[in-house]
C-alpha atoms as a PDB file:
ATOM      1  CA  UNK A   1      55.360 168.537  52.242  1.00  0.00           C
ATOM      2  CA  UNK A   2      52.936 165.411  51.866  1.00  0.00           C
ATOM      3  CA  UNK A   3      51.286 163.445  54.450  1.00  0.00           C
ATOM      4  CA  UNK A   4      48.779 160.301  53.603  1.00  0.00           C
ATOM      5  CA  UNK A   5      46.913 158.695  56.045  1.00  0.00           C
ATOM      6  CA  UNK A   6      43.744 156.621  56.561  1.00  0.00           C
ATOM      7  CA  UNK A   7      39.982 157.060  58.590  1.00  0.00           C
ATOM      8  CA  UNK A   8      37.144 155.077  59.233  1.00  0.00           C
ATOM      9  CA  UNK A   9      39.059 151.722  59.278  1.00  0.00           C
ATOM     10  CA  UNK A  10      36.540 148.975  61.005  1.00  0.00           C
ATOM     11  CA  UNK A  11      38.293 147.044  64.016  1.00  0.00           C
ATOM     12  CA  UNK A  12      37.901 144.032  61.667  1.00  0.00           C
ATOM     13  CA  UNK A  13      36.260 142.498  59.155  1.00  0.00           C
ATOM     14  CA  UNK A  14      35.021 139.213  57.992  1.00  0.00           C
ATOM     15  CA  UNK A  15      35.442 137.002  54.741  1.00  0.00           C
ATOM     16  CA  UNK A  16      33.218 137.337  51.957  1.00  0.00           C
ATOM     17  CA  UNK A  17      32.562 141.063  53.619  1.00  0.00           C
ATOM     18  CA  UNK A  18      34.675 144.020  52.900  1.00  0.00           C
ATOM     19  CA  UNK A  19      36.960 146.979  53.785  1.00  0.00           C
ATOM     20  CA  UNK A  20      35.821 150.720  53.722  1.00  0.00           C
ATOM     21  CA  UNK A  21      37.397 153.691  55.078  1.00  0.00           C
ATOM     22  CA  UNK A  22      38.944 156.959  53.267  1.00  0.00           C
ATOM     23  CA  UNK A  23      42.197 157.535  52.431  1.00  0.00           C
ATOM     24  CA  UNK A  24      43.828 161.182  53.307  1.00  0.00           C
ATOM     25  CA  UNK A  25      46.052 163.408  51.420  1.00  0.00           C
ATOM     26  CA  UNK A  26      47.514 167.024  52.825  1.00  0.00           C
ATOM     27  CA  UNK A  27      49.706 168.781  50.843  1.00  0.00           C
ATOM     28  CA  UNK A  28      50.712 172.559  51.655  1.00  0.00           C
ATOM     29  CA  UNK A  29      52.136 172.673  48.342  1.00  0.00           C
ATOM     30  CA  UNK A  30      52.752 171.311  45.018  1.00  0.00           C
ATOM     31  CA  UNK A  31      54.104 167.613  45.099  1.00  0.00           C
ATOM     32  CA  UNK A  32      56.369 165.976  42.888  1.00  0.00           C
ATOM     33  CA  UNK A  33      53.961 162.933  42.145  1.00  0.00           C
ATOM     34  CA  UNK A  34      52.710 160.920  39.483  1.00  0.00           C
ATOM     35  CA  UNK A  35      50.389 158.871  41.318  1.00  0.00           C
ATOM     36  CA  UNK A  36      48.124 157.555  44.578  1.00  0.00           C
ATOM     37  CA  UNK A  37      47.773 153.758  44.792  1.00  0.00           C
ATOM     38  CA  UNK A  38      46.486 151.809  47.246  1.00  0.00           C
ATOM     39  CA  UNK A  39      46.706 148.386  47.590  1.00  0.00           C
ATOM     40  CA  UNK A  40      45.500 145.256  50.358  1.00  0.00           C
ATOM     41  CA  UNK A  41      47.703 143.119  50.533  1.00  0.00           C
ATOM     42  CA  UNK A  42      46.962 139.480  52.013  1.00  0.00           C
ATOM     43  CA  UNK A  43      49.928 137.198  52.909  1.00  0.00           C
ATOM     44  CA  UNK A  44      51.009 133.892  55.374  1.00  0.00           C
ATOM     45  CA  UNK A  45      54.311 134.408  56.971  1.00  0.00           C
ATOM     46  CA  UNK A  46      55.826 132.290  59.334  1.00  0.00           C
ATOM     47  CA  UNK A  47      58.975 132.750  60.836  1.00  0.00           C
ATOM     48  CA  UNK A  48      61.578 130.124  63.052  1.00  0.00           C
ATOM     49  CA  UNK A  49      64.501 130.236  65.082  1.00  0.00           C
ATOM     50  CA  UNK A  50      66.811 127.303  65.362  1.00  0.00           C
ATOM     51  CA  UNK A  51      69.953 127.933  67.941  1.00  0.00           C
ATOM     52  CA  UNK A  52      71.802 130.932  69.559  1.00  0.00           C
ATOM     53  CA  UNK A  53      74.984 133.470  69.024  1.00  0.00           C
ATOM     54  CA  UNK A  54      76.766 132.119  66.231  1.00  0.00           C
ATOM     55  CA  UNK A  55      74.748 129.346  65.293  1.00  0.00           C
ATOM     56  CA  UNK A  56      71.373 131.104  65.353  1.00  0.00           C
ATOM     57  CA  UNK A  57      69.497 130.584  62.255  1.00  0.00           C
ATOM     58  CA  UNK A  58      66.173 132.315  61.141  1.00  0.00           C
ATOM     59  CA  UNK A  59      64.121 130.617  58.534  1.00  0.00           C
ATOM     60  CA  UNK A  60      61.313 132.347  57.413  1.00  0.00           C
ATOM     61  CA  UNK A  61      58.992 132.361  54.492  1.00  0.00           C
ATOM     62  CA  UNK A  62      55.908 134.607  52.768  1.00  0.00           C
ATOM     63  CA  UNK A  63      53.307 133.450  50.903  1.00  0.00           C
ATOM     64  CA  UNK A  64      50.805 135.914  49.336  1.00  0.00           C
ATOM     65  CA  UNK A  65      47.383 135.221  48.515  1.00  0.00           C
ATOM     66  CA  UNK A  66      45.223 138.720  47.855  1.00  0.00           C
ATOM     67  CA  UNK A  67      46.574 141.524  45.954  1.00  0.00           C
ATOM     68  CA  UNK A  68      43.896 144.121  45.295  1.00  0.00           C
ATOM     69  CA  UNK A  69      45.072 147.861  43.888  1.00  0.00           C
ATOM     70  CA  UNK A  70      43.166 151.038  43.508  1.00  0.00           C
ATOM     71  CA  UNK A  71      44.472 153.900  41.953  1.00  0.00           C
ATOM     72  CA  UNK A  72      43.297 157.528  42.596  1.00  0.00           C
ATOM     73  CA  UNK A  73      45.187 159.307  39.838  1.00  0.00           C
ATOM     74  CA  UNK A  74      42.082 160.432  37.898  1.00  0.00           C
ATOM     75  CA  UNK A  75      40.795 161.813  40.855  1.00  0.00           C
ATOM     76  CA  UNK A  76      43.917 164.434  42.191  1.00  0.00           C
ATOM     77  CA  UNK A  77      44.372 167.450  41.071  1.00  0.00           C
ATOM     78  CA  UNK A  78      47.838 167.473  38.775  1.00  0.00           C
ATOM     79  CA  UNK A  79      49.046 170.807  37.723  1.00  0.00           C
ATOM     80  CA  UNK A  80      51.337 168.995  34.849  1.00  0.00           C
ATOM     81  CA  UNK A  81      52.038 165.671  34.676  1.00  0.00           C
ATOM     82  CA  UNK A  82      54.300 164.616  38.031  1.00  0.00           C
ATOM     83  CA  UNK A  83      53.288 167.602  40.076  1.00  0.00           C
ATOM     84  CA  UNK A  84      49.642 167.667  42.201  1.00  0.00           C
ATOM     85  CA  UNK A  85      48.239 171.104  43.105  1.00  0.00           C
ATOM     86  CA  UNK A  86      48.221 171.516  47.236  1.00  0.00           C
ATOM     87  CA  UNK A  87      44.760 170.958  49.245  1.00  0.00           C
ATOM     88  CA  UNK A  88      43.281 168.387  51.190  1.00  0.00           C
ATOM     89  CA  UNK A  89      42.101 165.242  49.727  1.00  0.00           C
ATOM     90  CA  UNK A  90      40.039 162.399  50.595  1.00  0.00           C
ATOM     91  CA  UNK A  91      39.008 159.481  48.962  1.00  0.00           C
ATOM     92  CA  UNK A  92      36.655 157.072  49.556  1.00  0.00           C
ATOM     93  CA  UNK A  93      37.432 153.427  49.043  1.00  0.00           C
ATOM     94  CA  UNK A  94      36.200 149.264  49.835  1.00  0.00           C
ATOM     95  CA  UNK A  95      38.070 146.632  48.606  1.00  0.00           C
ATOM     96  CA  UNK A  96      36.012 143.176  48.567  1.00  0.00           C
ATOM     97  CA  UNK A  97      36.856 140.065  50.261  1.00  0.00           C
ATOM     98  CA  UNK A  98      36.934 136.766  49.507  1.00  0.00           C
ATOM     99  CA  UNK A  99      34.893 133.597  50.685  1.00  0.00           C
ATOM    100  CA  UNK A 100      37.218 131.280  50.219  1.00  0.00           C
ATOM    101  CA  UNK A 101      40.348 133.846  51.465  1.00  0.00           C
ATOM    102  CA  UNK A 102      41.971 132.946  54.713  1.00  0.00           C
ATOM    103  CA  UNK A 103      41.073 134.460  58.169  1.00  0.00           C
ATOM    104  CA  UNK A 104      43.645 136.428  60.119  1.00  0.00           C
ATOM    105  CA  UNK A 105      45.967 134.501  62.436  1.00  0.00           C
ATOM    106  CA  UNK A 106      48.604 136.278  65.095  1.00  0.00           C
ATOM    107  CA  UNK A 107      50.641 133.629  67.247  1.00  0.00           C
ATOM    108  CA  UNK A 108      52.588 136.696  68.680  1.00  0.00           C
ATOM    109  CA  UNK A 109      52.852 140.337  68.547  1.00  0.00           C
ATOM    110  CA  UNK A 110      54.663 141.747  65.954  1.00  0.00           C
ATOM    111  CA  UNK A 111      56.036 145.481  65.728  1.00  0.00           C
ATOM    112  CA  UNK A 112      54.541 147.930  64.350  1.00  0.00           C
ATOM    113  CA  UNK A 113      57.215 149.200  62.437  1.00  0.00           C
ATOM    114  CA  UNK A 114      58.239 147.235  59.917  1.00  0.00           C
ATOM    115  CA  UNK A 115      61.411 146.950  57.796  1.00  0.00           C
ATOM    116  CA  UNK A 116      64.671 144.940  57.591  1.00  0.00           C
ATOM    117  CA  UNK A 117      66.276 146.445  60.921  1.00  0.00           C
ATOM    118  CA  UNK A 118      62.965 146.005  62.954  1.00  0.00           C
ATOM    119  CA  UNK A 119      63.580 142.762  64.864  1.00  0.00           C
ATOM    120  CA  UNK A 120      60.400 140.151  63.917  1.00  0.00           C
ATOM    121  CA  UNK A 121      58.910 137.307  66.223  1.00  0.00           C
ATOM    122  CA  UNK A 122      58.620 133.678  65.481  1.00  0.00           C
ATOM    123  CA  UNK A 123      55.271 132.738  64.770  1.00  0.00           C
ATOM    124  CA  UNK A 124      52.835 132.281  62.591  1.00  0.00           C
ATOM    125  CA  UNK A 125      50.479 135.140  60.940  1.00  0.00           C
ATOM    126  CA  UNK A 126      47.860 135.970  58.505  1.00  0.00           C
ATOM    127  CA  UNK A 127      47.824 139.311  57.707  1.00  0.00           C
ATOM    128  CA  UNK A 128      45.302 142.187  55.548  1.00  0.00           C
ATOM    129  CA  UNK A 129      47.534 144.851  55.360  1.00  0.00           C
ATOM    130  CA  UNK A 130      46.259 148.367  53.737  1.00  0.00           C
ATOM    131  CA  UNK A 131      49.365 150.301  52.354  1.00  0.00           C
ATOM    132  CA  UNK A 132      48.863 153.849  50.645  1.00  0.00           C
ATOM    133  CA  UNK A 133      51.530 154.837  48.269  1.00  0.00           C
ATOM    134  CA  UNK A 134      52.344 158.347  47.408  1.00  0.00           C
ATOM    135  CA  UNK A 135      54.156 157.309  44.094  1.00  0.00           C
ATOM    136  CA  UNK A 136      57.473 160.097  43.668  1.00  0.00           C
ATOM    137  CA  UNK A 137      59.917 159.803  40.614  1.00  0.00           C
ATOM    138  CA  UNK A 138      63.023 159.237  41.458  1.00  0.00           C
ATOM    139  CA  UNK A 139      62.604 159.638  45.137  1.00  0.00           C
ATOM    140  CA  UNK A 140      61.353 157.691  48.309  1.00  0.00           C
ATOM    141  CA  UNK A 141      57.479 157.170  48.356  1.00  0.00           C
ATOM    142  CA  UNK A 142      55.288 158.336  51.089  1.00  0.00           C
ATOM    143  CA  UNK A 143      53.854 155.366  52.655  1.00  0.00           C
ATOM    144  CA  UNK A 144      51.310 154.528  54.812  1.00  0.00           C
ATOM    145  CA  UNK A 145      50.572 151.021  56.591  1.00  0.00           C
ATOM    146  CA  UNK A 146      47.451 149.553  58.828  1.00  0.00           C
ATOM    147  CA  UNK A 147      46.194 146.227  59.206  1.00  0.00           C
ATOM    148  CA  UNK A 148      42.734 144.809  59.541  1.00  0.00           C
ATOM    149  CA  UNK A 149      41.848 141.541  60.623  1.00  0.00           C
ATOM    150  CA  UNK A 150      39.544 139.702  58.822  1.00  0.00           C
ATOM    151  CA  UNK A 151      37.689 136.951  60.511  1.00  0.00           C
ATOM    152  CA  UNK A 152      35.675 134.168  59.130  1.00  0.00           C
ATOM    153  CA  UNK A 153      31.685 134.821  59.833  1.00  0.00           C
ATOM    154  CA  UNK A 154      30.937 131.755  61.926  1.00  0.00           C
ATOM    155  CA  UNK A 155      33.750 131.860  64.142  1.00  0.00           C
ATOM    156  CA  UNK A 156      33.352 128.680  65.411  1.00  0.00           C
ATOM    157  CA  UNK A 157      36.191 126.482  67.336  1.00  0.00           C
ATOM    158  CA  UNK A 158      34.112 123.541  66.977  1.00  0.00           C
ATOM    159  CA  UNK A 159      32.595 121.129  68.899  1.00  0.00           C
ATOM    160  CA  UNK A 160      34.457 118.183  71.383  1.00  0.00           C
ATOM    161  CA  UNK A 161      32.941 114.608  71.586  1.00  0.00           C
ATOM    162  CA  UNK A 162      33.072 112.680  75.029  1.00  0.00           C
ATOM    163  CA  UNK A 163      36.378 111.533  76.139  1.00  0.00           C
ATOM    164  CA  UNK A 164      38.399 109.473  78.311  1.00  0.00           C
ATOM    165  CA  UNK A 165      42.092 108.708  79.620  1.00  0.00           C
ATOM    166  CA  UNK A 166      43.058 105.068  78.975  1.00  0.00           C
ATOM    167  CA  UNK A 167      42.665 102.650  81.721  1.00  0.00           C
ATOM    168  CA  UNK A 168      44.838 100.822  83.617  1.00  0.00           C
ATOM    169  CA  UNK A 169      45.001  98.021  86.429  1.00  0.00           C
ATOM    170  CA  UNK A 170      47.073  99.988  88.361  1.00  0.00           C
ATOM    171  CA  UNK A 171      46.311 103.594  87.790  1.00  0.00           C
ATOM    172  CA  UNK A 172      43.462 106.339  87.675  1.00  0.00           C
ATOM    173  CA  UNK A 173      41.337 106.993  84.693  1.00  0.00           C
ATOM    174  CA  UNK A 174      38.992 109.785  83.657  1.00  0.00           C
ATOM    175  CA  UNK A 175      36.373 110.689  81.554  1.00  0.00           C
ATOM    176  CA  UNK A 176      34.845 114.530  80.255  1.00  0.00           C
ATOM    177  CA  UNK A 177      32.398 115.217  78.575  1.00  0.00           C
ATOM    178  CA  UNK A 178      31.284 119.222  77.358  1.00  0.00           C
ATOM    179  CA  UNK A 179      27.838 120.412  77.529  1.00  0.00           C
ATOM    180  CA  UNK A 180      27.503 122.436  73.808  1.00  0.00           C
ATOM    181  CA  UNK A 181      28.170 120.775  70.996  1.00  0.00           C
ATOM    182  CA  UNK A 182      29.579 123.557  69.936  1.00  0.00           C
ATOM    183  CA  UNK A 183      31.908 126.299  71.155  1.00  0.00           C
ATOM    184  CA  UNK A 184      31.758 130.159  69.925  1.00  0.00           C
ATOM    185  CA  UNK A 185      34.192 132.433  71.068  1.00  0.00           C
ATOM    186  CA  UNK A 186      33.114 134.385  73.501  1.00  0.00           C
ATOM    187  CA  UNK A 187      31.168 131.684  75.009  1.00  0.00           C
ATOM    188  CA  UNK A 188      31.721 129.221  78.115  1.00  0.00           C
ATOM    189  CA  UNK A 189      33.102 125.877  77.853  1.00  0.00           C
ATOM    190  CA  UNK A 190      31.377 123.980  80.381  1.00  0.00           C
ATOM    191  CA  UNK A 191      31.355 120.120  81.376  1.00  0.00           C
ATOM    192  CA  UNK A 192      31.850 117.669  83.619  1.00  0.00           C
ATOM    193  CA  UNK A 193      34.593 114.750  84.804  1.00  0.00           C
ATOM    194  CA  UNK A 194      34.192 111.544  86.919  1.00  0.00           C
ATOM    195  CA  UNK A 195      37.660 109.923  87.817  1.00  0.00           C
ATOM    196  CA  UNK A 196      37.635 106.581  88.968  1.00  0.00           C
ATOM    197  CA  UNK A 197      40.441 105.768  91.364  1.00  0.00           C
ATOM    198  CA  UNK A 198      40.794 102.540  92.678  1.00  0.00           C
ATOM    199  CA  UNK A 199      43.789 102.277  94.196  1.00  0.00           C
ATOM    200  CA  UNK A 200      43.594 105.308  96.175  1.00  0.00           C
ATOM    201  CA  UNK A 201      46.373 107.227  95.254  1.00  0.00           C
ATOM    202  CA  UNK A 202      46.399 110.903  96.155  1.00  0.00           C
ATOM    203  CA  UNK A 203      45.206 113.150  93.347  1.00  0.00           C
ATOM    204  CA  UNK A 204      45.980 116.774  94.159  1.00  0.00           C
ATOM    205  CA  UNK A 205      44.003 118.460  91.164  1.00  0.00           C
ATOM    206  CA  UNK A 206      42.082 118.060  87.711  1.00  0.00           C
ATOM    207  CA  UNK A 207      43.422 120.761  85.162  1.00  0.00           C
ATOM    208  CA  UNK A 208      41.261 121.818  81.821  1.00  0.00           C
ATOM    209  CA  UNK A 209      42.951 124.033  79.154  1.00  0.00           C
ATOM    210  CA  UNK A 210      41.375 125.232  76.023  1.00  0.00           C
ATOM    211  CA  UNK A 211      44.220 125.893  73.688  1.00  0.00           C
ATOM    212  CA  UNK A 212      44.561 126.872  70.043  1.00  0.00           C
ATOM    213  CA  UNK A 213      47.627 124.560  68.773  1.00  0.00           C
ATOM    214  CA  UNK A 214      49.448 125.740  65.350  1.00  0.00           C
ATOM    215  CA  UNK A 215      52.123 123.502  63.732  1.00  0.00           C
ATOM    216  CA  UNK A 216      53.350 126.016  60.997  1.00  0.00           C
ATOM    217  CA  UNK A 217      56.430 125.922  58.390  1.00  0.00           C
ATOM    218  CA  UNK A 218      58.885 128.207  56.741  1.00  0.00           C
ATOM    219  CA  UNK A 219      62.097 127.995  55.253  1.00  0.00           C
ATOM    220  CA  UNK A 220      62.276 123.703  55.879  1.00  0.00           C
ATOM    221  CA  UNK A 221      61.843 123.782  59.881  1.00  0.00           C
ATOM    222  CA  UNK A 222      58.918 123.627  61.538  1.00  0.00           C
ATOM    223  CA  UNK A 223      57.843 124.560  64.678  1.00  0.00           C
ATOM    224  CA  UNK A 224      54.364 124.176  66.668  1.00  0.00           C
ATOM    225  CA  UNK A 225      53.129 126.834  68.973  1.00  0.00           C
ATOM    226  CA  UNK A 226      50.046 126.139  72.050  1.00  0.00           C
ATOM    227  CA  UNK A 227      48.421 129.703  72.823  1.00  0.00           C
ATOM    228  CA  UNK A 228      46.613 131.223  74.052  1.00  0.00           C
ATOM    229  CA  UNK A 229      45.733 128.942  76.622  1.00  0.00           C
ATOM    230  CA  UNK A 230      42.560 129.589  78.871  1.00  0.00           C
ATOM    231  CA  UNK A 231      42.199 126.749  81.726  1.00  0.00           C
ATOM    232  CA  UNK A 232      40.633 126.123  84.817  1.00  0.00           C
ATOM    233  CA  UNK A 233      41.590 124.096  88.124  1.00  0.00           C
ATOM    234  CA  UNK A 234      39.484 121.397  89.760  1.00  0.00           C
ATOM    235  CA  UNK A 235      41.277 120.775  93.248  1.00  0.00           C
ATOM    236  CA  UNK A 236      40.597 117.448  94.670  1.00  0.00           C
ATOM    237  CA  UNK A 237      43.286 117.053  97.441  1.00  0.00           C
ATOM    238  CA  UNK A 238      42.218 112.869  99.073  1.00  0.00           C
ATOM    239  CA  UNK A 239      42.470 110.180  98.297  1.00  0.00           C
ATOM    240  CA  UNK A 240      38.843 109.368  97.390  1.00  0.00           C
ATOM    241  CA  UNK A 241      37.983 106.306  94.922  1.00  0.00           C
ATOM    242  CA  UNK A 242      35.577 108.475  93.185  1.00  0.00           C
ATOM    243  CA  UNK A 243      35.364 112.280  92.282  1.00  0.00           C
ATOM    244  CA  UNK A 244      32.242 113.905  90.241  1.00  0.00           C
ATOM    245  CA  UNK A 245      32.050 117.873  89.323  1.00  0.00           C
ATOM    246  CA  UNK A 246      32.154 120.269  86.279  1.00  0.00           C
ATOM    247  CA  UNK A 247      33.977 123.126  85.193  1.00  0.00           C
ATOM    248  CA  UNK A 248      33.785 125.991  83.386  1.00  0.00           C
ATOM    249  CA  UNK A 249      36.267 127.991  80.991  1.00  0.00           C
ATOM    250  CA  UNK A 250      36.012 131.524  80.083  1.00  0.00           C
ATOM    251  CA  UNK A 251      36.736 131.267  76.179  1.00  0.00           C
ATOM    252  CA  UNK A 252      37.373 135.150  74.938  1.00  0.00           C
ATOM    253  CA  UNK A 253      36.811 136.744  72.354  1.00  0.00           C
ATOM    254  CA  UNK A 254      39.888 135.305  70.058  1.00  0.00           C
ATOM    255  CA  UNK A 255      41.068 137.259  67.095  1.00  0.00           C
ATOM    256  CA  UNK A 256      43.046 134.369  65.509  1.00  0.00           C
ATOM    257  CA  UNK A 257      41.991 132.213  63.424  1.00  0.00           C
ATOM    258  CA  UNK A 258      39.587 129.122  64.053  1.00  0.00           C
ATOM    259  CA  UNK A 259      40.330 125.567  62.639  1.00  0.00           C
ATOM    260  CA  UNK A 260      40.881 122.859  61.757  1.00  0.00           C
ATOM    261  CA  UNK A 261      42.452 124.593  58.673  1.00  0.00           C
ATOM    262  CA  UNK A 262      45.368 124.084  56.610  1.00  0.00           C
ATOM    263  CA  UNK A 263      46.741 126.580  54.561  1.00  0.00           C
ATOM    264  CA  UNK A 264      50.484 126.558  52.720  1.00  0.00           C
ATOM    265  CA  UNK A 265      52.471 127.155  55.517  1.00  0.00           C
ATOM    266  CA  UNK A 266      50.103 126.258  58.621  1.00  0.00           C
ATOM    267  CA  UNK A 267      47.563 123.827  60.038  1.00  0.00           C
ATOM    268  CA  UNK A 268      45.822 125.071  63.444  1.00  0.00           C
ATOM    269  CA  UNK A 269      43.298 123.829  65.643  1.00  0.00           C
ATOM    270  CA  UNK A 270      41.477 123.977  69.466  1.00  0.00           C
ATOM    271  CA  UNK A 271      42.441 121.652  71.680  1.00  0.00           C
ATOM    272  CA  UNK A 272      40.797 120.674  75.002  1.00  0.00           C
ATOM    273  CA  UNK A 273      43.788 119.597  77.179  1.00  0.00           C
ATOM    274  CA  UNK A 274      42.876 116.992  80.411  1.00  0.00           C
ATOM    275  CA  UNK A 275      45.930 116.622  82.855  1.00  0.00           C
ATOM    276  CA  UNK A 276      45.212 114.790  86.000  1.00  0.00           C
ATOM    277  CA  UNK A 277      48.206 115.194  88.520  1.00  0.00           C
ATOM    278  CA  UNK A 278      49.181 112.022  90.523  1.00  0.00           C
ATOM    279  CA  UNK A 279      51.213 112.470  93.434  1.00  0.00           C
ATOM    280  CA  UNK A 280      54.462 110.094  93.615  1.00  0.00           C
ATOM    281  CA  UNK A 281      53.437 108.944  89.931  1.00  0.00           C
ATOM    282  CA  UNK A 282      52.965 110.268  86.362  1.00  0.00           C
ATOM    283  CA  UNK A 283      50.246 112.421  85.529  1.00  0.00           C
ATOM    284  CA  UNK A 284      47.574 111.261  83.042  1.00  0.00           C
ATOM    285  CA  UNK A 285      47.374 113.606  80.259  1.00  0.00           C
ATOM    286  CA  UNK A 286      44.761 114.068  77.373  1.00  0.00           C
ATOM    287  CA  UNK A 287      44.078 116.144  74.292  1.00  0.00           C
ATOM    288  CA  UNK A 288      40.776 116.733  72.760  1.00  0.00           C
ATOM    289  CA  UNK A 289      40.563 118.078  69.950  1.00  0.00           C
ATOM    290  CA  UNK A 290      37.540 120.432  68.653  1.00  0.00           C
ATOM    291  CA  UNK A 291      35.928 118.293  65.449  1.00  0.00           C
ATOM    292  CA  UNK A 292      34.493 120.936  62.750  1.00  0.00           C
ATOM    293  CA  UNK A 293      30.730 121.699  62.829  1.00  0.00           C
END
């Protein structure tokens, strides 16, 4: 019996950095094996559902771009050559990444297990996926499977210039502006608003959302997905001709990927999202979105 598994992984990484960790081997007896190969694996799949029951359709597509492989065969201990000698064995490893590779992205969860009967999300994802290979002849390989996300070193969503909601004869307006100019994760988005209204209509509340949107592709349909979303409500409840204030939104710590960037399949950017609600009328409704830097 053989079991392969890995330690020392880092919570993430970063582009142009690398992966360490070591890569375990038990065995409690001879194994029919010819090799240990290990291999990171970087790939863009997006996946998209069109209809239900009969009609359902899935189009998805994978595109890889990293393929690194290490092999570990002159280092086990082979008693002829497809059997290895029992003990435990570790192995030290780092694969390099690079600069110009693409950071992680994750619209949804997706399963651990993986496999053709494990049911897979729509979305959108970049992926760094370790997999250790116990290679057997003539048999099914031991495998083992962990992910790391890689993230680019300035994680930067960008920065968001002054803007306003159009203006009308007959309607309110807006205008925001944000305080940095630019926005880490992790940090505060902060600003302020002044809405003029001059015909007094009743204006029950100011909503800000900072949202990463993703238009991605597979398989000839598209599909766009808007998360996660972090917003904040300014109540203003009169019908005043004039409100002034700021707000501030909690941005966390996001492990997807910043943009604007375009890769094959996907194009993904930060949006800062204005909606003014307007009682007995439409609601005015703007999109920033984050400029590089």
């Amino acid at each position: 019996m053989a079991r392969i598994w890995f330690e020392g992984l880092p919570d993430f990484s970063s582009l142009s950095g690398n992966i360490q960790g070591t890569l375990c081997l038990e065995a409690d007896g001879d194994i029919r094996a010819t090799d240990l190969r290990l291999f990171l694996h970087g790939t863009e799949k997006s996946q998209i559902t069109r209809g239900s029951g009969k009609s359902r359709r899935v189009y998805s597509q994978t595109v890889p771009f990293l393929e690194l492989a290490s092999s570990f065969h002159d280092a086990l201990h082979f008693k002829d050559a497809d059997h290895i000698g029992p003990g435990n064995y570790r192995f030290p490893f780092r694969f390099d990444i690079p600069a110009d590779a693409e950071p992680s992205l994750a619209t949804t969860e997706r399963p651990r297990t993986r496999g053709r009967l494990t049911a897979q999300p729509d979305g959108m994802f970049v992926e760094y996926e370790l997999e250790a290979k116990l290679e057997v002849p003539w048999w099914i390989d031991p495998i083992d499977r962990e992910v790391v996300p890689v993230y680019s070193p300035r994680r930067v969503l960008g920065a968001v210039p002054p803007f306003q909601s159009p203006v009308g004869p007959d309607r309110p307006s807006f205008q925001i502006h944000v305080d940095a100019p630019m926005i880490l994760p992790g940090s505060v988005v902060s600003g302020g608003f002044v809405i003029e209204n001059p015909h007094l209509k009743e204006l029950p509340q100011l909503t800000l959302t900072l949202l990463r949107h993703v238009e991605h592709h597979g398989g000839g349909a598209s599909a766009v997905t808007e998360s996660p979303q972090f917003a904040t409500v300014a109540p203003l409840g009169a019908r005043g001709p004039h409100y002034e204030g700021t707000f501030n939104i909690g941005a966390p710590n996001v492990a997807e990927a910043t943009g604007p960037f375009t890769g094959q399949l996907y194009r993904t950017y930060w949006i800062l999202r204005a909606v003014l609600d307007v009682s007995l009328g439409f609601n005015i409704q703007v999109d920033a979105v984050f400029a590089p830097t």
